[in-house]
PDB file of N, CA and C in Angstrom:
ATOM      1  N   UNK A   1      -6.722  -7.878 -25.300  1.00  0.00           N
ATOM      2  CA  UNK A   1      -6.351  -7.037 -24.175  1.00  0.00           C
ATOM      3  C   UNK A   1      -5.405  -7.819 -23.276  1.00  0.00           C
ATOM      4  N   UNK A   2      -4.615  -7.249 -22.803  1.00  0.00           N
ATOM      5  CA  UNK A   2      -3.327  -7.985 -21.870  1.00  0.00           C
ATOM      6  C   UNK A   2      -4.046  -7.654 -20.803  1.00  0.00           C
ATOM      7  N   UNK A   3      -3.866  -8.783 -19.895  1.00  0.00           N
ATOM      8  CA  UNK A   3      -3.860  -9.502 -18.267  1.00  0.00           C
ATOM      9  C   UNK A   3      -3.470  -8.322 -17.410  1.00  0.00           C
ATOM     10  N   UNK A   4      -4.386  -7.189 -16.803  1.00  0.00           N
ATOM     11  CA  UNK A   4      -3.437  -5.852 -16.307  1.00  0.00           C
ATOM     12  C   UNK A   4      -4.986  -5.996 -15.749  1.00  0.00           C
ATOM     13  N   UNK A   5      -4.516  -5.300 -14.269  1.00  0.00           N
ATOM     14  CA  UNK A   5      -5.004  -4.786 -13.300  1.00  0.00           C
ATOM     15  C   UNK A   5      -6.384  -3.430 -13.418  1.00  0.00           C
ATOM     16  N   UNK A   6      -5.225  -3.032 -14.784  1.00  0.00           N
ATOM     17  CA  UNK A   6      -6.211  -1.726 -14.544  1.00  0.00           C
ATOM     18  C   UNK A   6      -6.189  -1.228 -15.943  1.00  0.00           C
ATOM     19  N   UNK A   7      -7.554  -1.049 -17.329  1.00  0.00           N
ATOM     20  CA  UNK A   7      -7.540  -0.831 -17.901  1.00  0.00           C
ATOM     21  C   UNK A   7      -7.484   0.714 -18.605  1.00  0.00           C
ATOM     22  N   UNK A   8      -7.151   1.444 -19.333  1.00  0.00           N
ATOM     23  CA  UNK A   8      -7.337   2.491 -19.534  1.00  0.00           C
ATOM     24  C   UNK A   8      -8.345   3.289 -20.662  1.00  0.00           C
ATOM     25  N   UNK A   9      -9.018   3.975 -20.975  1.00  0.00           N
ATOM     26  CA  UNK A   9      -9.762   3.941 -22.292  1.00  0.00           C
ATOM     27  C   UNK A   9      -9.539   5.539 -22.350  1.00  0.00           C
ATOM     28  N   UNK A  10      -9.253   5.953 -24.253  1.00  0.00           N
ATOM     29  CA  UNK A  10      -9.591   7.569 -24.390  1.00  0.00           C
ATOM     30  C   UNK A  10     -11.053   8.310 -24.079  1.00  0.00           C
ATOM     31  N   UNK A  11     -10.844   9.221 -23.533  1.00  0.00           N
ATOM     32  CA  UNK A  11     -11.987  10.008 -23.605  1.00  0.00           C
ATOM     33  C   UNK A  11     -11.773  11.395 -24.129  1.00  0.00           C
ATOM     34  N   UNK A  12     -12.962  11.446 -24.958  1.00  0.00           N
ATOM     35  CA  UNK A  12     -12.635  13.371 -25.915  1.00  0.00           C
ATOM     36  C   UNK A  12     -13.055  14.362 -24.938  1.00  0.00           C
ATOM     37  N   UNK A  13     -13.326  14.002 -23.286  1.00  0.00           N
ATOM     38  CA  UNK A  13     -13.064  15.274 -22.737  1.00  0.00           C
ATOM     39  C   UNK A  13     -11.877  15.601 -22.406  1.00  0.00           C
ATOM     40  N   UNK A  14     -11.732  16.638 -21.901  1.00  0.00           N
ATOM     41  CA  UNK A  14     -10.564  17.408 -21.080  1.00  0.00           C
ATOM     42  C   UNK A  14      -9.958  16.399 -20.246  1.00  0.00           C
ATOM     43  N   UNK A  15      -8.710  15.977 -20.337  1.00  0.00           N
ATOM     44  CA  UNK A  15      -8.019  14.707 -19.486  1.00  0.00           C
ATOM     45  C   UNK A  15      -7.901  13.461 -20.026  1.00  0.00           C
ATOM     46  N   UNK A  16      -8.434  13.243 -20.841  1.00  0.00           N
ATOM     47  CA  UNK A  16      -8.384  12.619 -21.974  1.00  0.00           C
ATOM     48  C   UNK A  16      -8.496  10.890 -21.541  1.00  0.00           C
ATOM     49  N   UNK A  17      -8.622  10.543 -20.862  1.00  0.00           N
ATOM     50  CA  UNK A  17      -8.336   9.009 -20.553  1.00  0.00           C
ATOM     51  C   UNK A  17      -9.343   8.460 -19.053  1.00  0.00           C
ATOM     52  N   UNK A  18      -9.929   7.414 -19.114  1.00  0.00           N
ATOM     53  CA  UNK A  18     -10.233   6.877 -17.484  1.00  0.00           C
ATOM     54  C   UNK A  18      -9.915   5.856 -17.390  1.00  0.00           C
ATOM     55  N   UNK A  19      -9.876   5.507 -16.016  1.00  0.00           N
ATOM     56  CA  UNK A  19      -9.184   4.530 -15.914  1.00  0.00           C
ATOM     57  C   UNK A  19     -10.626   3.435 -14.773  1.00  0.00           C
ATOM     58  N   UNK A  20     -10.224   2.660 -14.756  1.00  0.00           N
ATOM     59  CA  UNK A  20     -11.184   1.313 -14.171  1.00  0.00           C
ATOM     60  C   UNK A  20     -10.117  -0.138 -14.031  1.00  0.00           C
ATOM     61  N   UNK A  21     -10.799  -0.680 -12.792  1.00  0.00           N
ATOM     62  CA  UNK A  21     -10.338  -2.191 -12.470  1.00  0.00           C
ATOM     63  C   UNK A  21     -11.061  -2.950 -13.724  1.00  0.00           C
ATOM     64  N   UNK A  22     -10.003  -3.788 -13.896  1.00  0.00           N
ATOM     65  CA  UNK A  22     -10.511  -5.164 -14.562  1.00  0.00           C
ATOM     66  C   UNK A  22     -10.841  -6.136 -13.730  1.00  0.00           C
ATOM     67  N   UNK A  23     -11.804  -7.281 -14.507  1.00  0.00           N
ATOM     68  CA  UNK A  23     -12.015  -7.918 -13.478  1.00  0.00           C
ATOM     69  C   UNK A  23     -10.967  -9.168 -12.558  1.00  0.00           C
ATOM     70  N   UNK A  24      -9.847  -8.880 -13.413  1.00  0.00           N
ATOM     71  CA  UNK A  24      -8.171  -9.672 -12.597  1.00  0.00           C
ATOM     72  C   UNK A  24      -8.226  -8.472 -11.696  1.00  0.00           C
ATOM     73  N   UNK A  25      -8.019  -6.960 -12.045  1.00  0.00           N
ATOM     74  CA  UNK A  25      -8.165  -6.018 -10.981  1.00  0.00           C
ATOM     75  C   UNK A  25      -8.568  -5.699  -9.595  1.00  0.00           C
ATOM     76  N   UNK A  26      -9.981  -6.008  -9.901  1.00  0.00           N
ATOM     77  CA  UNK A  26     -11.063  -6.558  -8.692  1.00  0.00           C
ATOM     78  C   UNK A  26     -11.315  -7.703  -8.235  1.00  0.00           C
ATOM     79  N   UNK A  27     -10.302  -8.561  -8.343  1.00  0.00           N
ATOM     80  CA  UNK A  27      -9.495  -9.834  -7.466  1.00  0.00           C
ATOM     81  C   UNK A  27      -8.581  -9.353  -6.209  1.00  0.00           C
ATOM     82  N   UNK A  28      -8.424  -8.397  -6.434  1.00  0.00           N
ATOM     83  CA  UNK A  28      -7.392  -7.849  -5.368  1.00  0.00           C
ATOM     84  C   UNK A  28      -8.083  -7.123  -4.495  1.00  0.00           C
ATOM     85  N   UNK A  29      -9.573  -6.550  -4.552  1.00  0.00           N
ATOM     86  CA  UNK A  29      -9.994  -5.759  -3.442  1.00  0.00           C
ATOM     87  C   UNK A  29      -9.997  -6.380  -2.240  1.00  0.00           C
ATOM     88  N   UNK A  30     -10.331  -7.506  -2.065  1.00  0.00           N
ATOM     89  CA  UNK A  30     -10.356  -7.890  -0.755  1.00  0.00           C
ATOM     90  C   UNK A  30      -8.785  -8.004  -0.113  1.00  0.00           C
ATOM     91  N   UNK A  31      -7.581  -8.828  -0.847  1.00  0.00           N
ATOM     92  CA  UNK A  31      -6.639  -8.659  -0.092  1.00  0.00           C
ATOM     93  C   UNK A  31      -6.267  -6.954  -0.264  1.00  0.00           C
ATOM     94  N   UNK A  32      -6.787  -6.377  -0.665  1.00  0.00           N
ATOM     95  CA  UNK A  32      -6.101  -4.853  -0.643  1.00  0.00           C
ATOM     96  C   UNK A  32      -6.708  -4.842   0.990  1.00  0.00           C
ATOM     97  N   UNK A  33      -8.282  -5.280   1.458  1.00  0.00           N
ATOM     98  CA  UNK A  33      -8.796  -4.652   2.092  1.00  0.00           C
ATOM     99  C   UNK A  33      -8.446  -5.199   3.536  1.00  0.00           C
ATOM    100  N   UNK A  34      -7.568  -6.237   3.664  1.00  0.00           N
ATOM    101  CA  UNK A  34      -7.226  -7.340   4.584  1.00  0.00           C
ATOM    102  C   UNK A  34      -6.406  -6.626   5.212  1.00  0.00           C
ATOM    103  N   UNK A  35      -4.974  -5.607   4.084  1.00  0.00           N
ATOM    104  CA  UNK A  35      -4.389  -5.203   4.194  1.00  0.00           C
ATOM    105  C   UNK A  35      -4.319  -3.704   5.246  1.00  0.00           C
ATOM    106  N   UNK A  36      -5.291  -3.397   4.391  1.00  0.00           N
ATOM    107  CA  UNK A  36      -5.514  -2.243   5.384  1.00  0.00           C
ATOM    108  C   UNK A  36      -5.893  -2.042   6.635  1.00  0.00           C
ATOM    109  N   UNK A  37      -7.226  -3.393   6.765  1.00  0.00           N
ATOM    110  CA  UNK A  37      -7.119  -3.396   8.195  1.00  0.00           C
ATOM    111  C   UNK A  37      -6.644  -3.809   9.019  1.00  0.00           C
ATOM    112  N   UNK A  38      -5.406  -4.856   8.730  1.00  0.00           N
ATOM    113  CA  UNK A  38      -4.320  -5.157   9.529  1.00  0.00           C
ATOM    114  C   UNK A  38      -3.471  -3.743   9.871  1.00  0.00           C
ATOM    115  N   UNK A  39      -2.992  -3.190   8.795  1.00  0.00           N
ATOM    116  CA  UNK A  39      -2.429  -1.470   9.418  1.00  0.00           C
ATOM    117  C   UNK A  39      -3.471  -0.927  10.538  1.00  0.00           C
ATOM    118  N   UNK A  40      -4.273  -1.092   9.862  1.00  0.00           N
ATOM    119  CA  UNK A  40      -5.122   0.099  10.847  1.00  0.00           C
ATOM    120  C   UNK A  40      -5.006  -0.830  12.415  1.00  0.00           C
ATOM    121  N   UNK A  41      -5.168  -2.084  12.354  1.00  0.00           N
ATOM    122  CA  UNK A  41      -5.676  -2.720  13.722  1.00  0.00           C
ATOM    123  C   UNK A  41      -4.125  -2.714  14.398  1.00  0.00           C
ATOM    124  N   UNK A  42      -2.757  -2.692  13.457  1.00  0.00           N
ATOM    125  CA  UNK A  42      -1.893  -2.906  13.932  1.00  0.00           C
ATOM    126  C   UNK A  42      -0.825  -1.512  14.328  1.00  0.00           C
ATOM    127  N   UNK A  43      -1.225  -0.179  13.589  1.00  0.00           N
ATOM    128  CA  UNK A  43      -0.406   0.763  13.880  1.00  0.00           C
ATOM    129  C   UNK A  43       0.333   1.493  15.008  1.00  0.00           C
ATOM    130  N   UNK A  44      -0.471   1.615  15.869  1.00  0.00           N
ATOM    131  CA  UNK A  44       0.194   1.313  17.107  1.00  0.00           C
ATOM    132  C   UNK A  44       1.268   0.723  17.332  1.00  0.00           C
ATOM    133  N   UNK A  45       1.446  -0.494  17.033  1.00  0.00           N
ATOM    134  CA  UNK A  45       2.471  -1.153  17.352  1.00  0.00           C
ATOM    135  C   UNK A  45       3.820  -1.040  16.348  1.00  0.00           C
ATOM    136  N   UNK A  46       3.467  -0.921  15.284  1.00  0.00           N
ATOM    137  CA  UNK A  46       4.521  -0.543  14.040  1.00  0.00           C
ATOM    138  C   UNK A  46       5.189   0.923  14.355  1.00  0.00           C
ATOM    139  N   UNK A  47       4.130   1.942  15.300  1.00  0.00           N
ATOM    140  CA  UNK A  47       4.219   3.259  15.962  1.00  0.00           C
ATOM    141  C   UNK A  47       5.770   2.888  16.860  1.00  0.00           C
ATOM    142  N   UNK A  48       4.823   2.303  18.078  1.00  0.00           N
ATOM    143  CA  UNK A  48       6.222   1.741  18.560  1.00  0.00           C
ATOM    144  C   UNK A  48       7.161   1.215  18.155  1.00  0.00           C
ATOM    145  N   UNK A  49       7.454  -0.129  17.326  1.00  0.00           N
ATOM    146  CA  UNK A  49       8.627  -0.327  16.823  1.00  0.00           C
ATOM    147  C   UNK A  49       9.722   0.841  16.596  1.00  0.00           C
ATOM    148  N   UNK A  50       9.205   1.642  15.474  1.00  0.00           N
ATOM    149  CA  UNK A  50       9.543   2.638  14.826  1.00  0.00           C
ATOM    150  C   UNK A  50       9.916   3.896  16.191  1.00  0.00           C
ATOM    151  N   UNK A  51       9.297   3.782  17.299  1.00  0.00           N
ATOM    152  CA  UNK A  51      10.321   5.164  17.531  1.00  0.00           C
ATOM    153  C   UNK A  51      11.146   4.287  19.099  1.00  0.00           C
ATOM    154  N   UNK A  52      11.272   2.722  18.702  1.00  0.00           N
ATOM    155  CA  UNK A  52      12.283   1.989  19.471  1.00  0.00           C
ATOM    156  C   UNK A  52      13.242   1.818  18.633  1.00  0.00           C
ATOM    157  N   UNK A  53      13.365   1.901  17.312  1.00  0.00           N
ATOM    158  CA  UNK A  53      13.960   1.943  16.385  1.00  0.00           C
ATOM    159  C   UNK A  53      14.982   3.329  16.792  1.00  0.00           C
ATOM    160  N   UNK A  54      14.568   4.375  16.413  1.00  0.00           N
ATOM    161  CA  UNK A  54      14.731   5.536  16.670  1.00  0.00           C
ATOM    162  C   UNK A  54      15.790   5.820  17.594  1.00  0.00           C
ATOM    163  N   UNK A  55      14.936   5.138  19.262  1.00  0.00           N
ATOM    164  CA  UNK A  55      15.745   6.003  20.358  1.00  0.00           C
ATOM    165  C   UNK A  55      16.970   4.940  20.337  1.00  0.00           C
ATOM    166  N   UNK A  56      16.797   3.452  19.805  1.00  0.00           N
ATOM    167  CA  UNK A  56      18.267   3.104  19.893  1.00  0.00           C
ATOM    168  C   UNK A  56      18.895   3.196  18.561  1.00  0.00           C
ATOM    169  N   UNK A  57      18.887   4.165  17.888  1.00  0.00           N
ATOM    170  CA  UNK A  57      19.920   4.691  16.690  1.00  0.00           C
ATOM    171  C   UNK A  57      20.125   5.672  17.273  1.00  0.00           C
ATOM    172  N   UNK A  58      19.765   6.367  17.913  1.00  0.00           N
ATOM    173  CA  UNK A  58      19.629   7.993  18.541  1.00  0.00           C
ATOM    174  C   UNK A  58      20.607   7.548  20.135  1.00  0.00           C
ATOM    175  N   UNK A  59      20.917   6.454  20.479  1.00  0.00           N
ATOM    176  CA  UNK A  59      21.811   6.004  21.396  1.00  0.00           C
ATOM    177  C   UNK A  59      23.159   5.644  21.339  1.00  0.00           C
ATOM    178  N   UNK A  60      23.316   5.514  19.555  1.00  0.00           N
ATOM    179  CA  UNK A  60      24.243   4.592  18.990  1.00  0.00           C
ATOM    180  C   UNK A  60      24.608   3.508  18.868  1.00  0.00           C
ATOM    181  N   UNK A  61      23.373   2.194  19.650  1.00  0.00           N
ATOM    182  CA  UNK A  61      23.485   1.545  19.543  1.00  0.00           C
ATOM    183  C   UNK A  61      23.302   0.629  18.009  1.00  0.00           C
ATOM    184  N   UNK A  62      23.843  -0.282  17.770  1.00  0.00           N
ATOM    185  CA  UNK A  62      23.938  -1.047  16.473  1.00  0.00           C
ATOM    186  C   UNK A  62      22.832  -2.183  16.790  1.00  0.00           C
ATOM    187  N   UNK A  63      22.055  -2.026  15.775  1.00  0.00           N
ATOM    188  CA  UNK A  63      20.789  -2.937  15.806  1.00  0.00           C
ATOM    189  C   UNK A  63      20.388  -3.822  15.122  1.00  0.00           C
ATOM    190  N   UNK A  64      21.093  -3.734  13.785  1.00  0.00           N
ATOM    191  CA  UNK A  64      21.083  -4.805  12.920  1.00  0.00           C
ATOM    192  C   UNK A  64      19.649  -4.692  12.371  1.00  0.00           C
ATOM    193  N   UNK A  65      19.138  -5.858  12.040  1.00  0.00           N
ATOM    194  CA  UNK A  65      18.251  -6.054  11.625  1.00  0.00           C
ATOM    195  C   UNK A  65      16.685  -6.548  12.638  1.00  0.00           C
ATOM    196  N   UNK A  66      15.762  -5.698  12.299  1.00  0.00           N
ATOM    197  CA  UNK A  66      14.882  -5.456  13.304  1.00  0.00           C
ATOM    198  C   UNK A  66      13.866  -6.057  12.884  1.00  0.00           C
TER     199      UNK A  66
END
């Protein structure tokens, strides 16, 4: 079996296939989960960026890289 995240196997019902983490797969839950709660703790602020972004494109000002 090759080194993959996420294995697949047939099944003879309807849909034919499921899918499951491997255990290289389920190496990643925690940084998946780090991830998310940095969004969540940080959205707000990415909120703002994004509509400071906005009102100075919406000004014409040139902003380059943000």
């Amino acid at each position: 079996m090759r080194a993959t995240p996420v294995s697949r196997r047939r099944r003879a019902s309807p849909g034919g296939a499921g899918y499951e983490l491997t255990p290289l797969g389920r190496t990643l839950l925690e940084p998946i989960a780090m991830a998310v709660r940095w969004a969540e703790k940080h959205m707000g602020d990415v909120l703002d960026a994004r509509e400071a972004y906005d009102c100075r494109q919406g000004a014409g000002q040139d902003v380059g890289l943000v």
